[in-house]
C-alpha atoms as a PDB file:
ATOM      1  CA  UNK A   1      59.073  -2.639 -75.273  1.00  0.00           C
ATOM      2  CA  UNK A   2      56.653   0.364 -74.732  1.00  0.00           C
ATOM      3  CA  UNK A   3      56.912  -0.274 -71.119  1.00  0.00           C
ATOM      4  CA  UNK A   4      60.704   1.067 -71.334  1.00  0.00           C
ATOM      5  CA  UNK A   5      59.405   4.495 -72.880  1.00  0.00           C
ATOM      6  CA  UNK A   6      56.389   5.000 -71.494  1.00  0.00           C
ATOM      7  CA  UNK A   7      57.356   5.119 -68.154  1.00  0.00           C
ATOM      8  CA  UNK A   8      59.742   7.952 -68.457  1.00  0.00           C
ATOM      9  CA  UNK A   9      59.235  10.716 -65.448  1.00  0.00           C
ATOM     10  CA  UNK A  10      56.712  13.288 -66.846  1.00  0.00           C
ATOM     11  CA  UNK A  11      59.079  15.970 -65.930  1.00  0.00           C
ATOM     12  CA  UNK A  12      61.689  14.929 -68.908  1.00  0.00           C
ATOM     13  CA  UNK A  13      59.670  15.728 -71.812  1.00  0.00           C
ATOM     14  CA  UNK A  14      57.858  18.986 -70.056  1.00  0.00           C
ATOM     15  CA  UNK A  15      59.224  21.959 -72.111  1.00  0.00           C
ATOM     16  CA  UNK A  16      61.047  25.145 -71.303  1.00  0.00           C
ATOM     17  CA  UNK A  17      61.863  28.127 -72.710  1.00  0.00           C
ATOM     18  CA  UNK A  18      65.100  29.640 -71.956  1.00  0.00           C
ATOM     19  CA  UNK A  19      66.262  32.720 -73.083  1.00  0.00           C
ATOM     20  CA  UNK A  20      69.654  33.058 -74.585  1.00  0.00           C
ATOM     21  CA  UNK A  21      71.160  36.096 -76.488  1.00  0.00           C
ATOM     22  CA  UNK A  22      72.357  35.124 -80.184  1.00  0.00           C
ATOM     23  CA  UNK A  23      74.624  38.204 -81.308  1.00  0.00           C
ATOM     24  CA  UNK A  24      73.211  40.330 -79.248  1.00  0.00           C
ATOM     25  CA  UNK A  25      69.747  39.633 -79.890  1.00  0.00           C
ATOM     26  CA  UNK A  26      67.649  37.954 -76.927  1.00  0.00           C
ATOM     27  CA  UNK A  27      65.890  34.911 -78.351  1.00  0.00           C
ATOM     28  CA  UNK A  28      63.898  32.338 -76.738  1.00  0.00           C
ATOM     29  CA  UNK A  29      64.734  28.684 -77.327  1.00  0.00           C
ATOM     30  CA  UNK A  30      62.026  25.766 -75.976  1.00  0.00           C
ATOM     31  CA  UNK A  31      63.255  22.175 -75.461  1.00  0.00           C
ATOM     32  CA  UNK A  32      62.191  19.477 -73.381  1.00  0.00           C
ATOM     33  CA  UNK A  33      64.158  19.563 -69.594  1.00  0.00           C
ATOM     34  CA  UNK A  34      65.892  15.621 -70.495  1.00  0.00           C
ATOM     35  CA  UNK A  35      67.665  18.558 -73.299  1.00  0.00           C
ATOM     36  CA  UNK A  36      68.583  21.005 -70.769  1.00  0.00           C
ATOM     37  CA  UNK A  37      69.712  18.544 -68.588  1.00  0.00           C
ATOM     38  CA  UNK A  38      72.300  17.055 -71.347  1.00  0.00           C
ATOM     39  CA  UNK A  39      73.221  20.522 -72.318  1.00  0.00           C
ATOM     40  CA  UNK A  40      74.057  21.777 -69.043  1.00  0.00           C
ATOM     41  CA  UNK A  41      76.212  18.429 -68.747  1.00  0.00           C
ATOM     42  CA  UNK A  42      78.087  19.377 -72.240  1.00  0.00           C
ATOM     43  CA  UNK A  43      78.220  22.981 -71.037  1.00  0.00           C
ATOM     44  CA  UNK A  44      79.837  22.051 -67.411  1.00  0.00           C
ATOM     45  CA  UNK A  45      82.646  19.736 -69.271  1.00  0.00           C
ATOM     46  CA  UNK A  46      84.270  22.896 -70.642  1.00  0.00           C
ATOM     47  CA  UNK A  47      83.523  25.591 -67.903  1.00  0.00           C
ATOM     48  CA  UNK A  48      80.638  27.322 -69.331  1.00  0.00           C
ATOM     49  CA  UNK A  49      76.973  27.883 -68.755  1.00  0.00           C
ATOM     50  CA  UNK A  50      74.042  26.573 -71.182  1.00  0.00           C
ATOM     51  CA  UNK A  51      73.791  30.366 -72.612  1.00  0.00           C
ATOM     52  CA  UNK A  52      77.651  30.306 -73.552  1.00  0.00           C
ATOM     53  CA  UNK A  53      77.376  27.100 -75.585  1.00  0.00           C
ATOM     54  CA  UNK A  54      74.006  28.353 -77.231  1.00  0.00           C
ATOM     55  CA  UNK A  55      75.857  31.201 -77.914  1.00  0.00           C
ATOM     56  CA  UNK A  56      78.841  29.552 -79.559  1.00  0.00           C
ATOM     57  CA  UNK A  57      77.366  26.269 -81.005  1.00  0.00           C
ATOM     58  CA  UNK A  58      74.914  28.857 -83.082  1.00  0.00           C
ATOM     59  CA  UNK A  59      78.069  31.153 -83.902  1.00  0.00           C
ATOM     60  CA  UNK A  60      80.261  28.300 -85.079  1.00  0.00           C
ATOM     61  CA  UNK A  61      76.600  26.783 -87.268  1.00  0.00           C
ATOM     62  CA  UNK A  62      76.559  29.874 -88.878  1.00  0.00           C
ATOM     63  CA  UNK A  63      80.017  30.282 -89.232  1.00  0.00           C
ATOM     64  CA  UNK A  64      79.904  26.684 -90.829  1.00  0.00           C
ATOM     65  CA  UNK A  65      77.149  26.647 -92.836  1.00  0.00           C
ATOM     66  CA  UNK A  66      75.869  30.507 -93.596  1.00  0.00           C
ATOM     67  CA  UNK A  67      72.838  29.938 -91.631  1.00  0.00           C
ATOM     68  CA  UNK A  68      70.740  28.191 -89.473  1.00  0.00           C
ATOM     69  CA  UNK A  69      67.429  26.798 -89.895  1.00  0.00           C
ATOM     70  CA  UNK A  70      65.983  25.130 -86.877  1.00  0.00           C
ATOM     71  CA  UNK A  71      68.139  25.653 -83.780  1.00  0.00           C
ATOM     72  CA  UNK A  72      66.135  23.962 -81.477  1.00  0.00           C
ATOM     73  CA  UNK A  73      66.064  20.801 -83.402  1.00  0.00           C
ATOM     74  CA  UNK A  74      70.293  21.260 -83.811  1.00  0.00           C
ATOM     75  CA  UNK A  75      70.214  21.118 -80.118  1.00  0.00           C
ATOM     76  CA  UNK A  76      68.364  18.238 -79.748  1.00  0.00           C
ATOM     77  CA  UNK A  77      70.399  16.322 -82.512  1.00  0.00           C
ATOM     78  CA  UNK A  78      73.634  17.904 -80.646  1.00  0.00           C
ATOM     79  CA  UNK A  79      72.306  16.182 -77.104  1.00  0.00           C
ATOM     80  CA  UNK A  80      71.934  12.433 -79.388  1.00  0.00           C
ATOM     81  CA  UNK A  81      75.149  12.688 -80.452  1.00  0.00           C
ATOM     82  CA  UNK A  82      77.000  13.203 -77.310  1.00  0.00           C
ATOM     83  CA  UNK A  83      75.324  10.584 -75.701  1.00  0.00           C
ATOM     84  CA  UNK A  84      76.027   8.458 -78.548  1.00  0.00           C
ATOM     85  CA  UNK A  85      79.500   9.250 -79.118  1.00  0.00           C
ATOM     86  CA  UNK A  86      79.915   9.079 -75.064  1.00  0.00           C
ATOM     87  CA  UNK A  87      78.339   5.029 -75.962  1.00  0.00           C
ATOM     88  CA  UNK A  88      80.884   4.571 -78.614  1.00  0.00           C
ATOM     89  CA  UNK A  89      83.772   5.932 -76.986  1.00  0.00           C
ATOM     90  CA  UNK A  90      84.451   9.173 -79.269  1.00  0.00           C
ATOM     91  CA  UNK A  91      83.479  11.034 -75.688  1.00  0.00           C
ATOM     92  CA  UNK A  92      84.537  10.062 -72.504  1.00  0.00           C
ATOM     93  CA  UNK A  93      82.427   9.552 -69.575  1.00  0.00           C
ATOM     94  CA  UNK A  94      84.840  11.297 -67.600  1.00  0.00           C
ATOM     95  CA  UNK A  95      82.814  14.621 -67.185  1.00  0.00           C
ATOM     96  CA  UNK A  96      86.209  16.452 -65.937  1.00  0.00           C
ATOM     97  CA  UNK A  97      87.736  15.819 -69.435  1.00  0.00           C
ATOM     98  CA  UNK A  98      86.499  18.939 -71.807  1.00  0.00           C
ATOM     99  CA  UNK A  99      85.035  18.368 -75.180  1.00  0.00           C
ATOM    100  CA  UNK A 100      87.532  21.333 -76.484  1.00  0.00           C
ATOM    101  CA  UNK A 101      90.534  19.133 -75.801  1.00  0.00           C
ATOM    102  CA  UNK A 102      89.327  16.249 -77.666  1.00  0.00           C
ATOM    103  CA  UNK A 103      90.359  15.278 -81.053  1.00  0.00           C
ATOM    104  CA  UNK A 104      87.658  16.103 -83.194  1.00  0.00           C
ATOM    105  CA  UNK A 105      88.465  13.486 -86.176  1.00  0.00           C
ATOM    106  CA  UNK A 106      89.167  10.775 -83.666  1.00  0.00           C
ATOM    107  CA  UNK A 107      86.005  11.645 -82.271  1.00  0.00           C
ATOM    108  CA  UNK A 108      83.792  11.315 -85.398  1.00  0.00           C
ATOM    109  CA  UNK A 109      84.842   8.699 -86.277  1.00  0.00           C
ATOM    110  CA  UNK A 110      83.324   6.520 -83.283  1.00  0.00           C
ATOM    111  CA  UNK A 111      79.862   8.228 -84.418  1.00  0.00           C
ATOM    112  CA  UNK A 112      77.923   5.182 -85.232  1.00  0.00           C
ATOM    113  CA  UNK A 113      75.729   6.774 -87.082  1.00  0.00           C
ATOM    114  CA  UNK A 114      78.886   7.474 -89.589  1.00  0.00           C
ATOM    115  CA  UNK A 115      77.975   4.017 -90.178  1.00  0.00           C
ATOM    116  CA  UNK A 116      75.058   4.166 -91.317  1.00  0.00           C
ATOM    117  CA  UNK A 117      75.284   4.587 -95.272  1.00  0.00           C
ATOM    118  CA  UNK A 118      76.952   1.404 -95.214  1.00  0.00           C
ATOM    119  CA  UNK A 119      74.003  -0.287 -93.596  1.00  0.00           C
ATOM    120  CA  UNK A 120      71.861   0.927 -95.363  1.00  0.00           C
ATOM    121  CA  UNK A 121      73.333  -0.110 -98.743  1.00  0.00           C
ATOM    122  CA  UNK A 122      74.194  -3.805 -97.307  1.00  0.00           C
ATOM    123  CA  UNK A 123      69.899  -3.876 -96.538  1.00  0.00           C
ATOM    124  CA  UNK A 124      69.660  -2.365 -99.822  1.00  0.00           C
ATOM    125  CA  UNK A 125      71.787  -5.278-101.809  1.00  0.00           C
ATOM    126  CA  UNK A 126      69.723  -8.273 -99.664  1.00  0.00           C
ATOM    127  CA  UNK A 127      66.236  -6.917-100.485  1.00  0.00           C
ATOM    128  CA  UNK A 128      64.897  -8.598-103.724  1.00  0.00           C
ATOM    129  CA  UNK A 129      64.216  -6.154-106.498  1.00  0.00           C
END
């Protein structure tokens, strides 16, 4: 199994630090490249640069939820869930077809982690108490 991980190409879990400009304020975010890479692919699908989404995926957090805690770590979870919901179908692999004129709901709901309470409480009812 190990084999499968292990032998990932150095280069995809170096870090960078780019630096983007959150309301006007130049900040510097660090992610591993394999990151980069997937953001520049969700970036290209709607005609923008990595900066531009960075920019509006932190305006539309804060927007959302009043704040945000850990970027970097909300871009990383962004990247899984594209590639998941590219696995499930929510996102097609068609890379000219932008995110922006996808149905959102339709969307979620081929996130397979959405799932995932229900799992966990079928586990929950077979493990003996």
């Amino acid at each position: 199994m190990c084999q499968v991980f292990i032998s990932a190409d150095p280069d995809l879990y170096a870090c960078r630090a780019r630096s983007v400009r959150l309301h006007g304020q130049a900040t510097s975010i660090r992610l591993e490249n394999l990151f980069w890479k997937v953001l520049e692919d969700i970036a290209a699908r709607d005609g923008m640069r990595v900066p531009q989404l960075c920019t509006r995926l932190y305006d539309e957090l804060l927007q959302a939820q009043g704040q945000v805690d850990n970027f970097a770590s909300f871009l990383r979870v962004c990247c899984g869930r594209y590639l998941a919901l590219q696995l499930s179908g929510g996102i097609p692999q068609d890379a000219s077809i932008p995110i922006r004129s996808l149905d959102a709901s339709r969307v979620l709901a081929t996130e397979p982690w959405s799932a995932a309470p229900l799992a966990f409480e079928a586990l929950a009812a077979m493990e003996p108490h």
